[in-house]
N, C-alpha and C. Protein backbone atom coordinates (compact mmCIF):
# COMPACT_ATOMS: atom_id res chain seq x y z
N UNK A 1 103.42 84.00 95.85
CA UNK A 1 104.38 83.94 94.78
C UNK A 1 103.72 83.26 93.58
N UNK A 2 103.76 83.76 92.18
CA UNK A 2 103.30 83.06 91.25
C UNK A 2 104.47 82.91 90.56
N UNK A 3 104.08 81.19 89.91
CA UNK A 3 104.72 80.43 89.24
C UNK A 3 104.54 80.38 87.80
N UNK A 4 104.95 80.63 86.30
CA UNK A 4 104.56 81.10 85.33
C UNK A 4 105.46 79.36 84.82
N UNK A 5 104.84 79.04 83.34
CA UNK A 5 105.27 77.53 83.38
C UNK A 5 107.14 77.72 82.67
N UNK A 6 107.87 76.58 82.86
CA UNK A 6 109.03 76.24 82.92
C UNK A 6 109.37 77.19 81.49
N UNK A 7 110.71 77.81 81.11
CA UNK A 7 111.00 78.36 80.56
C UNK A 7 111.06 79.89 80.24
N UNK A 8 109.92 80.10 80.62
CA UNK A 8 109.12 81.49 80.51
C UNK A 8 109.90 82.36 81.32
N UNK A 9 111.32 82.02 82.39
CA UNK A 9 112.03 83.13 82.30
C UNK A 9 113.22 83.22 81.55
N UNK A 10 113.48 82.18 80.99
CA UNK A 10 114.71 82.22 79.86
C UNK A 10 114.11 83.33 78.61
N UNK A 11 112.71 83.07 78.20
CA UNK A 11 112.13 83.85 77.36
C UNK A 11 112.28 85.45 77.70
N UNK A 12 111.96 85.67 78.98
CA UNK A 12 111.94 86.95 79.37
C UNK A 12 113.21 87.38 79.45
N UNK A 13 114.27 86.87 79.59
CA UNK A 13 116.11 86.98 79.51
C UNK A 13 115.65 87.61 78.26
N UNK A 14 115.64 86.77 77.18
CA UNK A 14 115.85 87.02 75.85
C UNK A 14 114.92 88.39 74.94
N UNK A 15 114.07 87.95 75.86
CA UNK A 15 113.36 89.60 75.56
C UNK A 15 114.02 90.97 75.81
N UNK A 16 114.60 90.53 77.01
CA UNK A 16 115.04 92.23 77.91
C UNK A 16 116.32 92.66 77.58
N UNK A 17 117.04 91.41 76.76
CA UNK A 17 118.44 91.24 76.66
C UNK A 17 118.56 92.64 75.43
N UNK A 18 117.37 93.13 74.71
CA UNK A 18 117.98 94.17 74.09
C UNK A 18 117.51 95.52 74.72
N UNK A 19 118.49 96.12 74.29
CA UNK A 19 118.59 97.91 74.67
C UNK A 19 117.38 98.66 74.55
N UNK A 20 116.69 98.40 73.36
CA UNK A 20 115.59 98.88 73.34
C UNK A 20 114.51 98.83 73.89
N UNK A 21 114.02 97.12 74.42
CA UNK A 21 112.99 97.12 74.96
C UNK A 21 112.74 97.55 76.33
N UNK A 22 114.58 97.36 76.78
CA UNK A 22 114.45 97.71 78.08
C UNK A 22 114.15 99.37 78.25
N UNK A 23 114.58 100.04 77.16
CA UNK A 23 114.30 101.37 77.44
C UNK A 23 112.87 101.49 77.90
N UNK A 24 112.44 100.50 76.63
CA UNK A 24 110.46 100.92 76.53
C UNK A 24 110.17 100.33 78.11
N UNK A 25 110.34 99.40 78.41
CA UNK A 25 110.01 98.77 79.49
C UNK A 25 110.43 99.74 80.98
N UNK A 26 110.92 100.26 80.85
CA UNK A 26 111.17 101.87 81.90
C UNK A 26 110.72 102.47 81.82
N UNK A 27 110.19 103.20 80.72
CA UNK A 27 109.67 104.46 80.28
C UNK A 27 107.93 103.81 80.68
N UNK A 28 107.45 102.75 80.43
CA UNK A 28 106.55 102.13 81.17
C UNK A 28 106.13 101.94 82.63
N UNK A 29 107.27 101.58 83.16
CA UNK A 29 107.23 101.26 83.97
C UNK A 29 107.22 102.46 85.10
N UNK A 30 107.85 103.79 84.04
CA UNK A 30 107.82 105.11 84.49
C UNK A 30 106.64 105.84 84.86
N UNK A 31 105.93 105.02 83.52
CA UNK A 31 104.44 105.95 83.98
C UNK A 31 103.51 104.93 84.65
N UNK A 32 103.27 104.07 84.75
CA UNK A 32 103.03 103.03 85.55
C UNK A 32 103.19 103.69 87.01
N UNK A 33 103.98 103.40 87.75
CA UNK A 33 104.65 103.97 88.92
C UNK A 33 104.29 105.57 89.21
N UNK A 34 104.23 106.30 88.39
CA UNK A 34 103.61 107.66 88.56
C UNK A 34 102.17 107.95 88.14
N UNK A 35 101.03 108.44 89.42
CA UNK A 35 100.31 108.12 89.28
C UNK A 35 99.50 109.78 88.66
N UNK A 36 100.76 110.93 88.42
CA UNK A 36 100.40 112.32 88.28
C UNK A 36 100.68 112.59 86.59
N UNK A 37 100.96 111.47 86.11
CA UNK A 37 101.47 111.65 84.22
C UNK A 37 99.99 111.80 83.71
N UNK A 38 99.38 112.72 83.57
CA UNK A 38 98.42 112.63 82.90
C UNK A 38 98.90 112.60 81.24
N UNK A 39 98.26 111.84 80.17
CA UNK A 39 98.90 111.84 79.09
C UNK A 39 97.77 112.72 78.10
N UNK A 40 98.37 113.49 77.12
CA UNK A 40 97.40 114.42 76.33
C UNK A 40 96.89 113.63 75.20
N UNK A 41 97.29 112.11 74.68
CA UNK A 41 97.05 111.32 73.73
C UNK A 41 95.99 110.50 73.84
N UNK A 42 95.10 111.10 75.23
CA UNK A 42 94.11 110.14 75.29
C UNK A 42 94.60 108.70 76.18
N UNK A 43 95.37 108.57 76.51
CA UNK A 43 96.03 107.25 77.48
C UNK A 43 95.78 107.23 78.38
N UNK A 44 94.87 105.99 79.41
CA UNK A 44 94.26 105.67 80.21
C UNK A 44 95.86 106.00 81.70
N UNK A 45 95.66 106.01 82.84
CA UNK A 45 96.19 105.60 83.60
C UNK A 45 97.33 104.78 83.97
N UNK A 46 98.60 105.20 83.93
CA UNK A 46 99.64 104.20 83.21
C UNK A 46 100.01 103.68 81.65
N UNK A 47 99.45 104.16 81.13
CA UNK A 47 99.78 103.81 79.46
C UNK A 47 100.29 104.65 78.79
N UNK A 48 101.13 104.52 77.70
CA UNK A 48 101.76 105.31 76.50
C UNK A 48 100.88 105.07 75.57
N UNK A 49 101.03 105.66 74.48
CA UNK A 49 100.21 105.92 72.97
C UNK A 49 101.82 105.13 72.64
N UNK A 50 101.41 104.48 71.62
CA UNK A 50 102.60 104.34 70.71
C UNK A 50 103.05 105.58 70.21
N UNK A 51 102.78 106.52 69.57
CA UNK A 51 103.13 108.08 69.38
C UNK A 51 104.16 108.46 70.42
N UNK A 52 103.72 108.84 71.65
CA UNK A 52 104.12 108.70 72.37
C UNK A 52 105.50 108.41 72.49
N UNK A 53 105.65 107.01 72.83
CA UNK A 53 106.57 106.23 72.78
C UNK A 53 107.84 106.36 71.52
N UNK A 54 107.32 106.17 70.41
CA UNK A 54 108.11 106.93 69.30
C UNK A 54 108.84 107.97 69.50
N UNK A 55 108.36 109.20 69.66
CA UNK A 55 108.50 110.43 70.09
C UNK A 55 109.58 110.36 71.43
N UNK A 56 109.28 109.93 72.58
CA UNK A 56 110.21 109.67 73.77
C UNK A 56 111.75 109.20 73.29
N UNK A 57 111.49 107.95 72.17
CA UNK A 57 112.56 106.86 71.53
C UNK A 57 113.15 107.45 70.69
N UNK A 58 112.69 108.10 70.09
CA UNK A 58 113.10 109.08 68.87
C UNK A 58 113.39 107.92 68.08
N UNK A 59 112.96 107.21 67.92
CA UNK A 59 112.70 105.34 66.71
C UNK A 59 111.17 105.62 65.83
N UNK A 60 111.73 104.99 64.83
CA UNK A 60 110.51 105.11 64.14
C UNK A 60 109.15 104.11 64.31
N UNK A 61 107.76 104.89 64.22
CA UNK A 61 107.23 104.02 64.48
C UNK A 61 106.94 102.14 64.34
N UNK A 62 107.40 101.81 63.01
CA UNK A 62 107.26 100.70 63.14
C UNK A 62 108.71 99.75 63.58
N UNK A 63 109.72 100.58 63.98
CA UNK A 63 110.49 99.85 65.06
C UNK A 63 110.16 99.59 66.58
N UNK A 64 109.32 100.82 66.65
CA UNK A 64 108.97 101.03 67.85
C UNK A 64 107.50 99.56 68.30
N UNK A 65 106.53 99.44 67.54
CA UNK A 65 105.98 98.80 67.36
C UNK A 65 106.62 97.19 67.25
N UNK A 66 107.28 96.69 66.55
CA UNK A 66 108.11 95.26 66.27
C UNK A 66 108.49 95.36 67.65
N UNK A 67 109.09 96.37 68.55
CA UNK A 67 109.39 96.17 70.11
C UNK A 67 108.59 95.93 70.95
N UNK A 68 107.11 95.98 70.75
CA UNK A 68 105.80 96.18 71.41
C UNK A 68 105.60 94.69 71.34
N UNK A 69 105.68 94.69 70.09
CA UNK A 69 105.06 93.15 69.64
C UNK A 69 106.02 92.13 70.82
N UNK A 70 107.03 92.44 70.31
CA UNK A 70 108.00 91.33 71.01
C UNK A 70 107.37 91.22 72.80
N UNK A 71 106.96 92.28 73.41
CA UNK A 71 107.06 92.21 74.84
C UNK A 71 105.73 91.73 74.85
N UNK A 72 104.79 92.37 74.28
CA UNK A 72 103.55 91.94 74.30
C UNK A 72 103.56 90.33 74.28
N UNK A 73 104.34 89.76 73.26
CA UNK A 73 103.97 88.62 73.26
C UNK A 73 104.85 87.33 74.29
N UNK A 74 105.35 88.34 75.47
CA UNK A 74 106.41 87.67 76.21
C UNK A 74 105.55 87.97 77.31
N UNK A 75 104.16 88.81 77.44
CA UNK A 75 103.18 89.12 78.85
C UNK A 75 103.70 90.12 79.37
N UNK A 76 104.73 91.04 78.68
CA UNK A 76 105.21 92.03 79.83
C UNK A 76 104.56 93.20 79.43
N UNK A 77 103.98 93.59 78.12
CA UNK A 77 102.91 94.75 78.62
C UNK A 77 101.61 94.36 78.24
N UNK A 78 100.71 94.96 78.49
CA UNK A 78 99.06 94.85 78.07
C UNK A 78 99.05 95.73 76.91
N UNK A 79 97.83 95.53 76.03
CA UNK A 79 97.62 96.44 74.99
C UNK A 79 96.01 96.57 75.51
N UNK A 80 95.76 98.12 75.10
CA UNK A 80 94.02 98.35 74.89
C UNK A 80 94.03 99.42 73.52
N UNK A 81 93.00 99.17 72.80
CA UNK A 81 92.70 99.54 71.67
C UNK A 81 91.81 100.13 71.59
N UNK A 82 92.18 101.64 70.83
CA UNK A 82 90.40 102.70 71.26
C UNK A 82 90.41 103.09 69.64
N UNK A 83 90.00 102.88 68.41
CA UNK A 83 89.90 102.81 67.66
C UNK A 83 91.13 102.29 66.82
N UNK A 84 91.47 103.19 65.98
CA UNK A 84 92.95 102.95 65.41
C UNK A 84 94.00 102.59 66.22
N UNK A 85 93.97 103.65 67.70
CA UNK A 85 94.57 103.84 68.58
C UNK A 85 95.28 102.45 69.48
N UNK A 86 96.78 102.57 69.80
CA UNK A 86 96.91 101.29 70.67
C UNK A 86 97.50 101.89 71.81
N UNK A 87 97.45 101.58 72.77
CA UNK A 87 98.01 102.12 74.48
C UNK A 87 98.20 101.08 74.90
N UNK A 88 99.80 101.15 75.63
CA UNK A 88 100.64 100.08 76.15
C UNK A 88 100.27 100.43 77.41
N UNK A 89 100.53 99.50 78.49
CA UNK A 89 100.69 99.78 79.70
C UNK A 89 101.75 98.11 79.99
N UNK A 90 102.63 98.40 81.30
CA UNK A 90 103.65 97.63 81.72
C UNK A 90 102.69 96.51 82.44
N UNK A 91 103.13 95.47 82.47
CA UNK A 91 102.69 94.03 83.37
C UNK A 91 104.07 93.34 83.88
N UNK A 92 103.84 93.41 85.67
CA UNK A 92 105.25 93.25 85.68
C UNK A 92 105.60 91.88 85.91
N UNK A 93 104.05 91.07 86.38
CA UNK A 93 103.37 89.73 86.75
C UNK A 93 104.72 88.81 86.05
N UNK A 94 105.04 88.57 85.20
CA UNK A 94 105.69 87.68 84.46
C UNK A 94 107.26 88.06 84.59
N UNK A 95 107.77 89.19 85.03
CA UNK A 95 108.92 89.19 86.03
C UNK A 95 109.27 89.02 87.44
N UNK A 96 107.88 88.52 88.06
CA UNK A 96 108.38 87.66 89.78
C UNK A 96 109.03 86.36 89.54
N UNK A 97 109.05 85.96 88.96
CA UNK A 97 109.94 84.31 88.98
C UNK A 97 111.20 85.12 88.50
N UNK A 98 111.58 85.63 87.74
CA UNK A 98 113.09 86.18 87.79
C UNK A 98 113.34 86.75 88.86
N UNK A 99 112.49 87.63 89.67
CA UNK A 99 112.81 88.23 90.82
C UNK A 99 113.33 87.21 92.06
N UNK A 100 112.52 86.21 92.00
CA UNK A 100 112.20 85.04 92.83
C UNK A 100 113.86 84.03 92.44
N UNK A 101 114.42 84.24 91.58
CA UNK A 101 115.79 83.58 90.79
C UNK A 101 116.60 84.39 91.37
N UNK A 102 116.61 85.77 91.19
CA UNK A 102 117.69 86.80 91.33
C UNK A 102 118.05 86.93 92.69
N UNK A 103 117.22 87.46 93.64
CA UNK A 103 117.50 87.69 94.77
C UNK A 103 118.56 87.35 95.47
N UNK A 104 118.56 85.66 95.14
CA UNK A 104 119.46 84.99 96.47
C UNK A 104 121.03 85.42 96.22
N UNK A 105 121.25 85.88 94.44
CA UNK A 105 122.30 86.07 94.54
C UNK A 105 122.50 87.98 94.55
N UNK A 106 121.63 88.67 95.26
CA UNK A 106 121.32 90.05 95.23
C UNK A 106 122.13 89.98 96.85
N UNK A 107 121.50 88.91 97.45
CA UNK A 107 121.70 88.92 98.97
C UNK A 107 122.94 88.37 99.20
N UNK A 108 123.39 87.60 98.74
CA UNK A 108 124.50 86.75 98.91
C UNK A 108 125.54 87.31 99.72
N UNK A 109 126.18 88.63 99.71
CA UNK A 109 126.86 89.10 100.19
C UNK A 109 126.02 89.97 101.22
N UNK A 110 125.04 90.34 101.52
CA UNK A 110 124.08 90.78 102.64
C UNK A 110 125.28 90.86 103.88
N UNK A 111 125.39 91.71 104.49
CA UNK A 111 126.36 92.04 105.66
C UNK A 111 124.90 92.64 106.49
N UNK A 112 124.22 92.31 107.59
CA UNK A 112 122.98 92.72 108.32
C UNK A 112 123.48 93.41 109.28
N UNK A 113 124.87 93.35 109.71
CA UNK A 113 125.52 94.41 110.77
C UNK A 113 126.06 95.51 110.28
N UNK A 114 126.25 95.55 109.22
CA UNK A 114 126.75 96.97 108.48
C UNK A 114 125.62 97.67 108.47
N UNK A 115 124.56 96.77 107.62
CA UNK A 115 123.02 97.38 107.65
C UNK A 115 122.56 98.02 108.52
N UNK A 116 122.34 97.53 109.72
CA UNK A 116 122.04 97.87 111.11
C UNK A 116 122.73 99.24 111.54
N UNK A 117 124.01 98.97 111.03
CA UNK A 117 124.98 100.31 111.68
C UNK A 117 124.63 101.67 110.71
N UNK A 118 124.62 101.14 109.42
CA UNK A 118 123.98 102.29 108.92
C UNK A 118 122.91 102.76 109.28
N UNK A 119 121.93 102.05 109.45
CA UNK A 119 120.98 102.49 109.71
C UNK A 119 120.87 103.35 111.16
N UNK A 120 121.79 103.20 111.71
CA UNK A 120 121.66 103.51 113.49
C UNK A 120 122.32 104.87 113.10
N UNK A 121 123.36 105.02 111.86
CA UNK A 121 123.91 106.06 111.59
C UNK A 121 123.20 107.14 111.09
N UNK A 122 122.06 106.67 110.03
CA UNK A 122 121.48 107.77 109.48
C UNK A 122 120.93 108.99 109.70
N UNK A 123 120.55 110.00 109.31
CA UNK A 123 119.88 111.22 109.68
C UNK A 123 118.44 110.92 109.52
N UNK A 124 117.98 111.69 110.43
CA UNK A 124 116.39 112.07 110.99
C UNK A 124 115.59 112.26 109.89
N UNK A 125 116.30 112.87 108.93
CA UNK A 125 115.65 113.37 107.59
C UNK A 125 115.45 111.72 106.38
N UNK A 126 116.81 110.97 106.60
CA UNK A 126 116.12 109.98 106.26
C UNK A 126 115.33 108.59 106.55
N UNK A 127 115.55 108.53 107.77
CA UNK A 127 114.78 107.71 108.71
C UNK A 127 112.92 108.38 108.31
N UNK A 128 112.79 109.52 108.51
CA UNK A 128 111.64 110.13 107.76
C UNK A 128 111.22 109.87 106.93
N UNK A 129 111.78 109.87 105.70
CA UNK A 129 111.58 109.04 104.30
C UNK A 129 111.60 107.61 104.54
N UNK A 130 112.31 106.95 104.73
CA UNK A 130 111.77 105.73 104.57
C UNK A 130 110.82 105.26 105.43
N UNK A 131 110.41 105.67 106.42
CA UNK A 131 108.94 105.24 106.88
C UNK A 131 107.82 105.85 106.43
N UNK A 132 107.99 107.32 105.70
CA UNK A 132 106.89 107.72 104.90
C UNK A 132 106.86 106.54 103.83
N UNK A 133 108.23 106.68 102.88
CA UNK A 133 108.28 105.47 101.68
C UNK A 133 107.30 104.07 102.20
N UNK A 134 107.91 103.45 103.54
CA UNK A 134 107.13 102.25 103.55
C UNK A 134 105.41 102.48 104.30
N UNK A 135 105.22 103.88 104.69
CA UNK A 135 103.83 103.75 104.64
C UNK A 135 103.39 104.09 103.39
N UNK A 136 103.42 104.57 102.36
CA UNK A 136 103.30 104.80 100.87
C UNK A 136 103.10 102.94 100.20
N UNK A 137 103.94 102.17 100.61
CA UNK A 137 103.85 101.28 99.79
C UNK A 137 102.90 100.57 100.83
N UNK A 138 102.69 100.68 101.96
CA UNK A 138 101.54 99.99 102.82
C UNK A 138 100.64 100.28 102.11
N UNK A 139 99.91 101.49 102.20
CA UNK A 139 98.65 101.91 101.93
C UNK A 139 98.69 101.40 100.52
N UNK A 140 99.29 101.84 99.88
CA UNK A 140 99.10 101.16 98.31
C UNK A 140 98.54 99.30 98.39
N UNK A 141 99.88 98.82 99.06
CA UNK A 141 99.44 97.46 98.93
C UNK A 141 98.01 96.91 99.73
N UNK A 142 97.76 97.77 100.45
CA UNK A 142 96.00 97.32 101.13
C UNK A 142 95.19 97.51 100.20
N UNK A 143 95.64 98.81 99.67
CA UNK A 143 94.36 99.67 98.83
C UNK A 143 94.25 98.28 97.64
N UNK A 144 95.53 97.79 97.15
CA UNK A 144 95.35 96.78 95.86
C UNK A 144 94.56 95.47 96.32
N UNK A 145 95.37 95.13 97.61
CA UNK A 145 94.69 94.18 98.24
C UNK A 145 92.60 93.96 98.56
N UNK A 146 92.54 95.07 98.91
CA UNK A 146 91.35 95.31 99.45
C UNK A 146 90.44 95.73 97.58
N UNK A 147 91.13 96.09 96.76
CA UNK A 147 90.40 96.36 95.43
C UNK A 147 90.02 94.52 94.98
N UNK A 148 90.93 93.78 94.98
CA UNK A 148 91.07 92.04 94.68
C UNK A 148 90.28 91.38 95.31
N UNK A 149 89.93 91.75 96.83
CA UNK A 149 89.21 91.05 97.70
C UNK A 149 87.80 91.24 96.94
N UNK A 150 87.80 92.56 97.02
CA UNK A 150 86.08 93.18 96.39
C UNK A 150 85.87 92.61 95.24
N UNK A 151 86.31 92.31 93.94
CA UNK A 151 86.22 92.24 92.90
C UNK A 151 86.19 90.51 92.86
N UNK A 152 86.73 89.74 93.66
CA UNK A 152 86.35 88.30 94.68
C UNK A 152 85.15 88.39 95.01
N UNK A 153 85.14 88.76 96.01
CA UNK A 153 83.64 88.81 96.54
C UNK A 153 82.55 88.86 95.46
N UNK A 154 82.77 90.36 94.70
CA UNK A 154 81.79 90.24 93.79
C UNK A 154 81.31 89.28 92.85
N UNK A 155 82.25 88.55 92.25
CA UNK A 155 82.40 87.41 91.34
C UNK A 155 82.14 86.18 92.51
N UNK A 156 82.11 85.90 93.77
CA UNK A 156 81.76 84.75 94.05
C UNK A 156 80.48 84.90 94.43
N UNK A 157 80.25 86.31 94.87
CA UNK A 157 78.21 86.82 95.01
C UNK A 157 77.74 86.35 94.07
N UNK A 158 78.25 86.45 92.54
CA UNK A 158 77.19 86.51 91.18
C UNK A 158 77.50 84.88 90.59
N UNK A 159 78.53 84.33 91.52
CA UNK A 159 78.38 83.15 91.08
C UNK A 159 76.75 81.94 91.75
N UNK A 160 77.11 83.18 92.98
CA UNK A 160 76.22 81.97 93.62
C UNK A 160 74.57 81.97 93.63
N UNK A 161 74.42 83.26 92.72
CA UNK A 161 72.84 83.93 92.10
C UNK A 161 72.35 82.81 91.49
């Protein structure tokens, strides 16, 4: 669990609290999460073009931008810059302590025998899916895991040259 310092989720309240960013912050988080969006603007792997983004928002660019700014400077997306060019991509790092806030009252009403019964109820077809779903997010989370370890390793190899 990471801990981001005191305040920094009241900030992120106040960020998300408008309509707009949350749009952008989906539409991010959209291509983020889909790993088949190839983008024709030149955008790396998970990223929008501001164009892009405009275009999706149907907002003009420099509204669209003043919205960038704002998240950008709250850690919730990354920027990379290929000339003129700027490409957003989502960072969701700085929304686990809200997650880590929210939950208990997500669960609060948690009934684990209803759960159970549904689940005992369901069809074959979706019992299927969700163990494909949670081997999908297995393999993902090793694959990230095992990318962090390496990129560790490597950096403590070249430290110790």
């Amino acid at each position: 669990m990471v801990h981001h310092y005191p305040g920094r989720m009241a900030d992120i309240f106040s960020v998300i609290a408008d309509p707009t960013r949350r749009q952008l912050l989906s539409l991010l988080l959209e291509r983020y999460v889909s790993s088949d969006s190839p983008s024709a603007s030149g955008a790396g792997e998970g990223e929008f073009s501001v164009s892009e983004l405009v275009s999706q928002l149907e907002l003009s660019q420099p509204t669209v931008s003043k919205h960038l700014k704002v998240l950008r400077d709250a850690g919730l997306v990354m920027v990379r810059e290929e000339g003129q060019h700027r490409f957003y991509k989502i960072d969701v790092s700085p929304l686990e302590d809200v997650e880590d806030w929210i939950i208990p009252f997500l669960s609060a009403d948690f009934d684990e025998a209803a759960s159970d019964e549904l689940w005992d109820n369901a069809s074959d077809a979706v019992k299927s899916a969700a163990a494909t779903f949670g081997q999908n997010v297995g393999r993902r989370a090793a694959a990230t895991s095992h990318a962090v370890k390496s990129v560790a390793d490597d950096l403590v190899s070249k430290l110790r040259r």
